[in-house]
C-alpha atoms as a PDB file:
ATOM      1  CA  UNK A   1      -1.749  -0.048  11.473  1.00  0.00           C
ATOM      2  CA  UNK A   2      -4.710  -0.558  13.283  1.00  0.00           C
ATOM      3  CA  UNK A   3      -5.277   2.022  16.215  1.00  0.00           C
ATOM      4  CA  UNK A   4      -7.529   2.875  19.196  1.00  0.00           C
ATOM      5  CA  UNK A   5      -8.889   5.959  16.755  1.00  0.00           C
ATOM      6  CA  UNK A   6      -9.558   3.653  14.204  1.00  0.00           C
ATOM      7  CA  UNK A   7     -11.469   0.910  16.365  1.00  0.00           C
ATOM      8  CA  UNK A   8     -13.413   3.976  18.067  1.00  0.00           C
ATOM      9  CA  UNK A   9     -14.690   5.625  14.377  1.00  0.00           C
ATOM     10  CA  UNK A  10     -15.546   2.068  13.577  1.00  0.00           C
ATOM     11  CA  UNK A  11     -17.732   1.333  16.635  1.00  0.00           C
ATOM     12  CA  UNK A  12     -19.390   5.102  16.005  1.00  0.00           C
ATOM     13  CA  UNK A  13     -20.165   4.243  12.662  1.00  0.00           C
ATOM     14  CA  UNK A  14     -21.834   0.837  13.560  1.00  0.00           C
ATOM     15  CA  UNK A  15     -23.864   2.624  15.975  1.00  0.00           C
ATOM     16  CA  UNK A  16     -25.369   4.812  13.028  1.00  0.00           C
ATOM     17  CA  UNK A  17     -26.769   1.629  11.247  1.00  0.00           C
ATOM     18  CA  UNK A  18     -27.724  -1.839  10.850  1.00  0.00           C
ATOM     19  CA  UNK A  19     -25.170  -3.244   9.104  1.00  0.00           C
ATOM     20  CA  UNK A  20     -21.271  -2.391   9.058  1.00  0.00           C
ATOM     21  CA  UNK A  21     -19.393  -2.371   5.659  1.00  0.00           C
ATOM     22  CA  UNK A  22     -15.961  -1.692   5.965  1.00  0.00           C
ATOM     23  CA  UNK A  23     -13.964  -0.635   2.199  1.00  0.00           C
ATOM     24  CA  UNK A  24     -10.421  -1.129   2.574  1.00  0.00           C
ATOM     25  CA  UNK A  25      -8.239   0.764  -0.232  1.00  0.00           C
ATOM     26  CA  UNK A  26      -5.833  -1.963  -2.021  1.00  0.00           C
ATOM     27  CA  UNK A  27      -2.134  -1.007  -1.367  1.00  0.00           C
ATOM     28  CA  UNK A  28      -1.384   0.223  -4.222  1.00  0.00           C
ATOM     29  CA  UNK A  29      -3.734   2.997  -4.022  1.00  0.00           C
ATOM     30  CA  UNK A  30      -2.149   3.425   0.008  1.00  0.00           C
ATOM     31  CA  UNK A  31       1.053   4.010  -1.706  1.00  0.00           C
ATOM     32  CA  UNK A  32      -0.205   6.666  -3.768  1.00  0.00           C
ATOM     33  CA  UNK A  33      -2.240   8.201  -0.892  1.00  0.00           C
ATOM     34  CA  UNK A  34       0.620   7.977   2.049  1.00  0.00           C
ATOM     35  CA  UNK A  35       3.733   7.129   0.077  1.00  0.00           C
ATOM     36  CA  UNK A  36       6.384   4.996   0.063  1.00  0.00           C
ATOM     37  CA  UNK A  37       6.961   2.592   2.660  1.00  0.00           C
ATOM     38  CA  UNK A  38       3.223   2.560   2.939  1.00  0.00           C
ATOM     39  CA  UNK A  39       0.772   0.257   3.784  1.00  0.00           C
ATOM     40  CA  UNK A  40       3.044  -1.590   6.533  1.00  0.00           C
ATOM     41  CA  UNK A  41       0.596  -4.184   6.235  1.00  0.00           C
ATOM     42  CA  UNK A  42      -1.187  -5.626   2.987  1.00  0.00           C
ATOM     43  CA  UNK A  43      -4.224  -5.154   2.283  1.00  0.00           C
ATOM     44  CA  UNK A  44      -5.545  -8.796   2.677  1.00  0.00           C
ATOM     45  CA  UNK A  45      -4.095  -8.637   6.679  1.00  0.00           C
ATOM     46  CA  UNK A  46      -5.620  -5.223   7.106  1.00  0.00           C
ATOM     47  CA  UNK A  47      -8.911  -6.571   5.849  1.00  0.00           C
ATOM     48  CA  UNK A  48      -8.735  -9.697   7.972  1.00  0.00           C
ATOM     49  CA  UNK A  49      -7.724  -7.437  11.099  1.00  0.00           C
ATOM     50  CA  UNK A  50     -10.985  -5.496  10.489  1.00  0.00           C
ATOM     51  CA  UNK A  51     -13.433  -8.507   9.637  1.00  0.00           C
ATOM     52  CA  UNK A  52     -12.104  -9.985  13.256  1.00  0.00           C
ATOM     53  CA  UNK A  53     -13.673  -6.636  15.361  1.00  0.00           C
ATOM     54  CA  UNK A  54     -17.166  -7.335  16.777  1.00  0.00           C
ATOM     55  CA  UNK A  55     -18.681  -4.220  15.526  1.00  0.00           C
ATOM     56  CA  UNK A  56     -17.658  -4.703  11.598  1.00  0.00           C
ATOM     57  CA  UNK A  57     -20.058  -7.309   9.556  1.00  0.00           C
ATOM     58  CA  UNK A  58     -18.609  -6.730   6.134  1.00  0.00           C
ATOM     59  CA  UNK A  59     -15.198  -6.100   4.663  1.00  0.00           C
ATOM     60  CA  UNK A  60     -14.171  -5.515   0.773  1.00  0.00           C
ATOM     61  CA  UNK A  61     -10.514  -4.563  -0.696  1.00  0.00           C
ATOM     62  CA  UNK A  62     -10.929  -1.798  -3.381  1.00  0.00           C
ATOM     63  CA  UNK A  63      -8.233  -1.282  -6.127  1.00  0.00           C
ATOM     64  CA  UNK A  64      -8.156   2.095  -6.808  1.00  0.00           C
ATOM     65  CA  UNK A  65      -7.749   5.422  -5.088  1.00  0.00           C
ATOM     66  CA  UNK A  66     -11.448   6.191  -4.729  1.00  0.00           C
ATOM     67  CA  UNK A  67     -14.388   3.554  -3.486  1.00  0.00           C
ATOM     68  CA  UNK A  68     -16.925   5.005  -6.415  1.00  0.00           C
ATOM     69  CA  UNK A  69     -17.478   1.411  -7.243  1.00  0.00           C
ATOM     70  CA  UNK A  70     -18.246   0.176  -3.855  1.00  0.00           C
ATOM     71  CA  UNK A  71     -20.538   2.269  -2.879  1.00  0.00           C
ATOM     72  CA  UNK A  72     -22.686   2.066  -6.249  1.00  0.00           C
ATOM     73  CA  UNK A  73     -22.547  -1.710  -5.343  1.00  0.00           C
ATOM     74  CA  UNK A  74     -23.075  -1.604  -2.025  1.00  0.00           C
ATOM     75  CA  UNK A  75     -25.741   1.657  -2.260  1.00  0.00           C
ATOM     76  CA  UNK A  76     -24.876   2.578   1.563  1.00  0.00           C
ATOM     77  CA  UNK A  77     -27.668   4.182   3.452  1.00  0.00           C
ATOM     78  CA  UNK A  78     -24.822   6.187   5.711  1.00  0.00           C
ATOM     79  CA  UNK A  79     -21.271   6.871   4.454  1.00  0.00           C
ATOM     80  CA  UNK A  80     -19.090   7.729   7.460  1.00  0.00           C
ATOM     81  CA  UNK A  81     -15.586   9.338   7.130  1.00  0.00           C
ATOM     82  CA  UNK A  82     -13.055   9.645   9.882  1.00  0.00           C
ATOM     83  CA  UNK A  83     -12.374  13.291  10.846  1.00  0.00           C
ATOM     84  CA  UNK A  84      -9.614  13.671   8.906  1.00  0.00           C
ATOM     85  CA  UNK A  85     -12.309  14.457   6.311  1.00  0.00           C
ATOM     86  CA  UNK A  86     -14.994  17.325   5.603  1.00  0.00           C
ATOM     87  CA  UNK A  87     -17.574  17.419   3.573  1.00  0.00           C
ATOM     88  CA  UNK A  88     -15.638  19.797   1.196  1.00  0.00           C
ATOM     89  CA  UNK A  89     -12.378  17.179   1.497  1.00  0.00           C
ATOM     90  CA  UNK A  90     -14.259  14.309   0.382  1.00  0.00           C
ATOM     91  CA  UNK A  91     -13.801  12.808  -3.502  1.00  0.00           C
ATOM     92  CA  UNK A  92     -16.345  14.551  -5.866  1.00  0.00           C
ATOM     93  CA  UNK A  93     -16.560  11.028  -7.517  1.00  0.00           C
ATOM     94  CA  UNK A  94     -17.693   9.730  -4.810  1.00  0.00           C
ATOM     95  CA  UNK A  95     -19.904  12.691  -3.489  1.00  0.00           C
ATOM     96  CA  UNK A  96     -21.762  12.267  -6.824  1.00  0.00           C
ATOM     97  CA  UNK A  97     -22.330   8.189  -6.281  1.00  0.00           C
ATOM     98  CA  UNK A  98     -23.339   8.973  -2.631  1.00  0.00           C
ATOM     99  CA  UNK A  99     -25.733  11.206  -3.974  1.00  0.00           C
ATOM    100  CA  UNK A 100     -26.811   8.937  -6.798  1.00  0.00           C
ATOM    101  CA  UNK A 101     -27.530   6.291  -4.526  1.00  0.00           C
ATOM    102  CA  UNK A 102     -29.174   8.727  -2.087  1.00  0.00           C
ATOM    103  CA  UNK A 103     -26.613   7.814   1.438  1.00  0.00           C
ATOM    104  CA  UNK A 104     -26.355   9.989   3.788  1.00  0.00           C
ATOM    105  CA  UNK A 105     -22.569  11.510   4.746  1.00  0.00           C
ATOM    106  CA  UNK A 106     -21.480  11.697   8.084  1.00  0.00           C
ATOM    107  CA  UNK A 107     -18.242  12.421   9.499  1.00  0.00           C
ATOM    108  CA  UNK A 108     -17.187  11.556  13.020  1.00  0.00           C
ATOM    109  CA  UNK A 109     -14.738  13.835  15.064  1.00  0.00           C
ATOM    110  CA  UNK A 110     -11.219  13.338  15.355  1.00  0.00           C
ATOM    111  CA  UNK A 111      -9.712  11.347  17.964  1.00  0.00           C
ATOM    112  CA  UNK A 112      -7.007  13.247  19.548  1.00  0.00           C
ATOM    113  CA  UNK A 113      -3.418  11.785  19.792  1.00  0.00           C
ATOM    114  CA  UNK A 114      -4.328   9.083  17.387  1.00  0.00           C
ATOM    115  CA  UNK A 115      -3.143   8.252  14.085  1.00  0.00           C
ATOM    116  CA  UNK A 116      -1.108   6.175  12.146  1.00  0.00           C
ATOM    117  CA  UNK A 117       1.671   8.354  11.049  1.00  0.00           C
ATOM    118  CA  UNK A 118       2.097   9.366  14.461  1.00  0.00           C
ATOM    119  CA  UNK A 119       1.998   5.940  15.706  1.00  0.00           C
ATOM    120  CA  UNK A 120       5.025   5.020  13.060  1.00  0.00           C
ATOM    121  CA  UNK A 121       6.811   7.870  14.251  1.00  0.00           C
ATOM    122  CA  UNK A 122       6.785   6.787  17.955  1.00  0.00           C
ATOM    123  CA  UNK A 123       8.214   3.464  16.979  1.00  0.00           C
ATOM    124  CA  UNK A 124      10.978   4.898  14.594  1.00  0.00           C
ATOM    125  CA  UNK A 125      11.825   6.823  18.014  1.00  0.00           C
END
């Protein structure tokens, strides 16, 4: 479920560069990562959600668990993670294509009060 959090790390992360790309992990790979009952919404509606904000040029659905192969296609010149992340958190696959294709990592702070689990929580309640 898209959030306020979500949009906000999204508009910080356009501010950093030129050009937007947006990786969306396939929901199989959500499953794995959040469990069952997970994604509430598919990954093609999730992707289509995200291509419709202003501040996002690019979107691309990635099978697997980590986004290795996207990002030694799209050889980012900024990574950004949401602040659920650290720099010792983040995939060593994909620390070593960063690195590889020379990007620079940046994490944005947390946004208080927001997530999705919490979100899904309020509603069960």
């Amino acid at each position: 479920l898209l959030h306020v959090g979500h949009v906000r790390y999204l508009q910080q992360a356009a501010e950093l560069g030129d050009c937007l790309a947006v990786a969306v992990n396939g929901d199989e790979s959500v499953r794995v990562l959040k469990g069952p009952g997970r994604p509430l919404n598919g990954a093609d509606d999730r992707a289509e959600v995200l291509a419709a904000l202003e501040c996002v040029d690019f979107v691309t659905i990635f099978p697997g668990v980590r986004a290795t192969e996207v990002i030694e296609s799209v050889r980012p010149a900024i990574y950004v993670k949401g602040g659920d992340y650290t720099l010792e958190t983040l995939d060593l696959e994909e620390v070593t294509a960063l690195k590889k294709v020379g990007a620079e990592i940046k994490t944005l702070p947390l946004v208080p009060e927001k997530s999705t689990t919490r979100l899904i929580e309020r509603m069960r309640h």
